[in-house]
N, C-alpha and C. Protein backbone atom coordinates (compact mmCIF):
# COMPACT_ATOMS: atom_id res chain seq x y z
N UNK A 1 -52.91 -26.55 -93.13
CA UNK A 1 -52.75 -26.83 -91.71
C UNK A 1 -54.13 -26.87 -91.05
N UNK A 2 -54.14 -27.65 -89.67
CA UNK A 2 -55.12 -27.73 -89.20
C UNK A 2 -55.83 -26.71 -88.70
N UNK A 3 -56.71 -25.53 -88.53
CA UNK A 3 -56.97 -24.67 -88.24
C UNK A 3 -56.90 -24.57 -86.23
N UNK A 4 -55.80 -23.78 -85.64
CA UNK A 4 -55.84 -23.25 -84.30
C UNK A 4 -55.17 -24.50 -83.81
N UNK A 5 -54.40 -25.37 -84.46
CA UNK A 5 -52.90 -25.92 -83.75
C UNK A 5 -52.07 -25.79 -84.51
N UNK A 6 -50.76 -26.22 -83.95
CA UNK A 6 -49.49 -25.95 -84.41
C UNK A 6 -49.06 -26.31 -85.67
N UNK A 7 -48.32 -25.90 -86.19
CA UNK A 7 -47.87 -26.74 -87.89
C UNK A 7 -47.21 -28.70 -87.04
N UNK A 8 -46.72 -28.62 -86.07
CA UNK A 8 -45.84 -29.71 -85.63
C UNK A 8 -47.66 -30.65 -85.31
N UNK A 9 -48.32 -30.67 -84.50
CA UNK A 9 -49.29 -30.78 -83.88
C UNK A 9 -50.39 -31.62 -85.27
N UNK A 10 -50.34 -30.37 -86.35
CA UNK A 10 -51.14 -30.34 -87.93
C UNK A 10 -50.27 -31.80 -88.25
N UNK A 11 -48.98 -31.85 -88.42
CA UNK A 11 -48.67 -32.83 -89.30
C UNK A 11 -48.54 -34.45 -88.57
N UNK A 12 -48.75 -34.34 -87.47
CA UNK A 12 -48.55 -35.53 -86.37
C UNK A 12 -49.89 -35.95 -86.75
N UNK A 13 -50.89 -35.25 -86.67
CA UNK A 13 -52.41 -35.53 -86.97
C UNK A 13 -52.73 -35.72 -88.39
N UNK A 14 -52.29 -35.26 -89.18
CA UNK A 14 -52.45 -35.34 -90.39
C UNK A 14 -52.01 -37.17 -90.86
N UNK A 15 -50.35 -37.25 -90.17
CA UNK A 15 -49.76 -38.99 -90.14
C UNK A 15 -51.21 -39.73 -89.15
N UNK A 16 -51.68 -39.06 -88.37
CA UNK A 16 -52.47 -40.22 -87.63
C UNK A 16 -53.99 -40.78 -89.36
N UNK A 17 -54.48 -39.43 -89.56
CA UNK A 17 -55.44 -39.73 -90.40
C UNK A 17 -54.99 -40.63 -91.67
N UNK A 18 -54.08 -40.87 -92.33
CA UNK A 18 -53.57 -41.54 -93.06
C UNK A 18 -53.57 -42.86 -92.55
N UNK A 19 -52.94 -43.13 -91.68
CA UNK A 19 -52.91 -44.64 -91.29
C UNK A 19 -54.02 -44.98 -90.41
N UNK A 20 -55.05 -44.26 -90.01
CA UNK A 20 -56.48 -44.39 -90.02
C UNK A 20 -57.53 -44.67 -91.11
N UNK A 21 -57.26 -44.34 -92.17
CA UNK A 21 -58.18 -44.19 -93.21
C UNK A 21 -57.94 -45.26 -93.81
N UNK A 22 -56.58 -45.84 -94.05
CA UNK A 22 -55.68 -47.32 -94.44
C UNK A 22 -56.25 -48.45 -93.96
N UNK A 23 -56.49 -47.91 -92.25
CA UNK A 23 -56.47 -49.26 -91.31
C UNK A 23 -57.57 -49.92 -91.49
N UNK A 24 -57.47 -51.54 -91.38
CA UNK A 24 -59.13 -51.71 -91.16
C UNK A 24 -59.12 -52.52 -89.07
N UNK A 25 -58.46 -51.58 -88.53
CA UNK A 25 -59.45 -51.98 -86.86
C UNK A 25 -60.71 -52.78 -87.02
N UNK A 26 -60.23 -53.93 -85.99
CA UNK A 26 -61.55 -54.38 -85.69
C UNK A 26 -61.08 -54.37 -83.73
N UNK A 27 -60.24 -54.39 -83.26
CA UNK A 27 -60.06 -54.13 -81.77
C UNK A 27 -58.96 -52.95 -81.36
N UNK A 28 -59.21 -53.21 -79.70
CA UNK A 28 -58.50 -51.43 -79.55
C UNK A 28 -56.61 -52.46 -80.30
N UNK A 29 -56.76 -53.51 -79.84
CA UNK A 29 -55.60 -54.55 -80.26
C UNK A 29 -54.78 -54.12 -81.24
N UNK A 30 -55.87 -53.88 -82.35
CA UNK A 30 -55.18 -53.63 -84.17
C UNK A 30 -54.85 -51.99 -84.03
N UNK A 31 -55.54 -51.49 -82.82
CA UNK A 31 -55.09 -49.77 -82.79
C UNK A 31 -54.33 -49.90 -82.36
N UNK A 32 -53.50 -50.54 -81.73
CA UNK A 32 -52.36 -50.29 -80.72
C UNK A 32 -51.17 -50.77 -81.52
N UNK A 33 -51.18 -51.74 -82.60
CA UNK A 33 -50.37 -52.16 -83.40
C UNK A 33 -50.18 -51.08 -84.14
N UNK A 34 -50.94 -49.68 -84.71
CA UNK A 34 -50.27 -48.70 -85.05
C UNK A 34 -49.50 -47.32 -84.26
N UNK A 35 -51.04 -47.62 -83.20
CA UNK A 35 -50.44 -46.32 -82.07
C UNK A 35 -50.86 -46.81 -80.56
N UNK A 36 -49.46 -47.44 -80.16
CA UNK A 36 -49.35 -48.09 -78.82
C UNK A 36 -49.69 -47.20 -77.66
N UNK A 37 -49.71 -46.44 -77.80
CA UNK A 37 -50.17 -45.40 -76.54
C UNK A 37 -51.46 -45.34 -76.46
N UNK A 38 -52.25 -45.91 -77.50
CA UNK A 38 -53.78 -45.34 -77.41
C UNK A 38 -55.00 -46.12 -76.45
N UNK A 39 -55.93 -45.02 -76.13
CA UNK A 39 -56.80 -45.62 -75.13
C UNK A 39 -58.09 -45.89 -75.25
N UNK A 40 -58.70 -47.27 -74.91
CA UNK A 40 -60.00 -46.93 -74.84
C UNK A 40 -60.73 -46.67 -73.82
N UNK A 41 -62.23 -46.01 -74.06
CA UNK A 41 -63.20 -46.03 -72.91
C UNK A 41 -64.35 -45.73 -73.91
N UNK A 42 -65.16 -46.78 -73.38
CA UNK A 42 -66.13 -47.59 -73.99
C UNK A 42 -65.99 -47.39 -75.57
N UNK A 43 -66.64 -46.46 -76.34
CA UNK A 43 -66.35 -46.76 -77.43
C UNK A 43 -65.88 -45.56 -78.21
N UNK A 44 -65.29 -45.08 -77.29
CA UNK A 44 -64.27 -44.33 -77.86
C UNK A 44 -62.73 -43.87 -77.80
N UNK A 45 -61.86 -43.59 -78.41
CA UNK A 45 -60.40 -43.88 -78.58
C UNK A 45 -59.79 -42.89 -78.24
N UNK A 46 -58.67 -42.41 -77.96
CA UNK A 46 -58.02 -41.50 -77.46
C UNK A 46 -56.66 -41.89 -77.66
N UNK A 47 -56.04 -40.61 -78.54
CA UNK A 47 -55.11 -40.76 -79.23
C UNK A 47 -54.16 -39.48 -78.49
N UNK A 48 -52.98 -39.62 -78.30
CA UNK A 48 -52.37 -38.75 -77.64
C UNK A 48 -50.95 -37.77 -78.94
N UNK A 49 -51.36 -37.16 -79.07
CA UNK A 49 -50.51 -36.30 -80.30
C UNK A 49 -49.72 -35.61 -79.37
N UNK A 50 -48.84 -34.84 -80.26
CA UNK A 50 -47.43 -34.34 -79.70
C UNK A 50 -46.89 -34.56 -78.36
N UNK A 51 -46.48 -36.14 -78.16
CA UNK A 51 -46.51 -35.89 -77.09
C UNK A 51 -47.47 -35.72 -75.49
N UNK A 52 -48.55 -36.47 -75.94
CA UNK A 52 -49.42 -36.01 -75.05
C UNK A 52 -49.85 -34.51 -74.39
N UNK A 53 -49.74 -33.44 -75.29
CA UNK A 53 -49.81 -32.26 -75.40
C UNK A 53 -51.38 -32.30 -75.71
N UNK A 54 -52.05 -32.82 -76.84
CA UNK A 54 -52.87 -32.64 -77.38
C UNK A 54 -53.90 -33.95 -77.30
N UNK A 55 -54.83 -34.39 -77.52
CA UNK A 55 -55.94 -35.52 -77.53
C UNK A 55 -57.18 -35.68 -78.64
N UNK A 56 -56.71 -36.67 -79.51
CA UNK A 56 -57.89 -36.56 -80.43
C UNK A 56 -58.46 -37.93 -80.19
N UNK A 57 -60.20 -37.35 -79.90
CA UNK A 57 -61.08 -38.37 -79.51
C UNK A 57 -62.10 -38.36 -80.82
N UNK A 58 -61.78 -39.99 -80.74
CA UNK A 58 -62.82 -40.72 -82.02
C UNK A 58 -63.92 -41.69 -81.04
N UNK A 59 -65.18 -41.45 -82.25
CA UNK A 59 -65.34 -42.75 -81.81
C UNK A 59 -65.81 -43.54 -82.95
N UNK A 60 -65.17 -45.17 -82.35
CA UNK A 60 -65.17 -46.07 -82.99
C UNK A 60 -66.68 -46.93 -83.31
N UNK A 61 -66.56 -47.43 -84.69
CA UNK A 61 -67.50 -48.08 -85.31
C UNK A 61 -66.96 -49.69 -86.00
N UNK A 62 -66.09 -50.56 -84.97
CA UNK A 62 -65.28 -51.17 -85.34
C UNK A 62 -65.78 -52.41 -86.12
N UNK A 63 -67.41 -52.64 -86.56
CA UNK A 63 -68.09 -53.72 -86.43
C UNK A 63 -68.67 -52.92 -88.37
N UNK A 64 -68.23 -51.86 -88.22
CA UNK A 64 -68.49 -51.39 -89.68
C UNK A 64 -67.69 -50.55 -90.03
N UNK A 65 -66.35 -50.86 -89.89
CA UNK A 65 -64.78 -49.94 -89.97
C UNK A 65 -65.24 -48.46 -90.08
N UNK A 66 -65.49 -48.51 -89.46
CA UNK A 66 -65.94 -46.49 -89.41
C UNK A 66 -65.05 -46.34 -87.46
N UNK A 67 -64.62 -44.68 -88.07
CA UNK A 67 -64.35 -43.33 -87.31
C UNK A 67 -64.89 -42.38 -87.24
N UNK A 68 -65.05 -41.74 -86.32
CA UNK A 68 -66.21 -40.52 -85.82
C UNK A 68 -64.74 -39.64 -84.91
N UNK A 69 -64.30 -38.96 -86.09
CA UNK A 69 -63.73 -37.72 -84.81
C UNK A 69 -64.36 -37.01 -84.20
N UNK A 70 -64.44 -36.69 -82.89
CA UNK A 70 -65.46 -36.09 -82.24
C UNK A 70 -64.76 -34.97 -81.32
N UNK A 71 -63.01 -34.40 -81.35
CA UNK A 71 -62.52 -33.73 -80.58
C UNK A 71 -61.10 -33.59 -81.04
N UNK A 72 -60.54 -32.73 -80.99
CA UNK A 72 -58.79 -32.23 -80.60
C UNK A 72 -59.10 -31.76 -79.77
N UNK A 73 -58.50 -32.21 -78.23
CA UNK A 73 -58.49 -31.40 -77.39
C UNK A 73 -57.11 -31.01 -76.81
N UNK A 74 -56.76 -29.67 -75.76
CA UNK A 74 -55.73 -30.03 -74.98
C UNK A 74 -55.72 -30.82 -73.94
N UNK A 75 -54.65 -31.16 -73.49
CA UNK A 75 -54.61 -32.14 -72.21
C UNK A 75 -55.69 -31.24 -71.19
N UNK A 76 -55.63 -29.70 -70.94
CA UNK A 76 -56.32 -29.08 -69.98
C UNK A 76 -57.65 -29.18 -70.12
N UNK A 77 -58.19 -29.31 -71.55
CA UNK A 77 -59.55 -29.50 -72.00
C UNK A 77 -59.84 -31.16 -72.02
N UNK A 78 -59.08 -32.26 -72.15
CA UNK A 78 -59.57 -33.57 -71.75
C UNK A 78 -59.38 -33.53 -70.39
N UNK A 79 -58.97 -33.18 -69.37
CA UNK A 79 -59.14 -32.98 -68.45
C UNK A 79 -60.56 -32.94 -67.63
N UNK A 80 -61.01 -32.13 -68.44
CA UNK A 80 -62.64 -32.02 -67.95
C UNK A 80 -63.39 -32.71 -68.00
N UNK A 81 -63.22 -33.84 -68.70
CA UNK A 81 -63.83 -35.20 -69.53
C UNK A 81 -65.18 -34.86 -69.68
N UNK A 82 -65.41 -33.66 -70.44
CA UNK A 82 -66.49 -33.51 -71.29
C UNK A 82 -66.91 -34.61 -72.40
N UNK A 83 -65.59 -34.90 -72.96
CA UNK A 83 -65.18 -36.22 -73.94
C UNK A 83 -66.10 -37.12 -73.59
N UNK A 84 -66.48 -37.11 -72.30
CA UNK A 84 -66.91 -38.80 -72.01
C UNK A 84 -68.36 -38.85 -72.61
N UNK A 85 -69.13 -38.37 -72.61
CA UNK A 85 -70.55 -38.53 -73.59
C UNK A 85 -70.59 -39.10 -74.82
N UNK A 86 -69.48 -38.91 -75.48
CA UNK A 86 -69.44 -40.06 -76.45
C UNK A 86 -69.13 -41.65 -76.44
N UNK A 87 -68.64 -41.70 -75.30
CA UNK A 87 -68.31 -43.01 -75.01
C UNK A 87 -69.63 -44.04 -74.76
């Protein structure tokens, strides 16, 4: 399990990294064809787990299929949009 979230939370994220690691993205377009909820800002992605409970921010390298996780946050901690420096 993921260390300091939930087992439900662990395995939602665990399905996201799988069909991340699969995918080859080249726009937020081809992300949304797996996970329609997801957001961009500038160049980085925001993925909403359980529910929008939780937020895992990547950032994207779509021009050399690379991912950069850079966060699990809670909604109270993206809130703060500390997040945004990676963008």
């Amino acid at each position: 399990m993921l260390e300091g979230i939930s087992e439900d939370a662990a395995t939602e994220t665990m399905k996201w990294y799988k069909t991340a690691a699969a995918a080859e993205w080249k726009s937020l377009i081809d992300v949304r064809a797996d996970f329609p909820s997801a957001d961009q800002v500038g160049h980085v992605l925001i993925f909403n787990i359980r529910n929008n409970r939780y937020r895992l921010i990547v950032r994207e390298a779509f021009a050399f299929n690379k991912l950069f996780v850079k966060a699990f946050l809670t909604h109270k901690e993206y809130d703060r949009k500390e997040w945004i420096k990676w963008a």
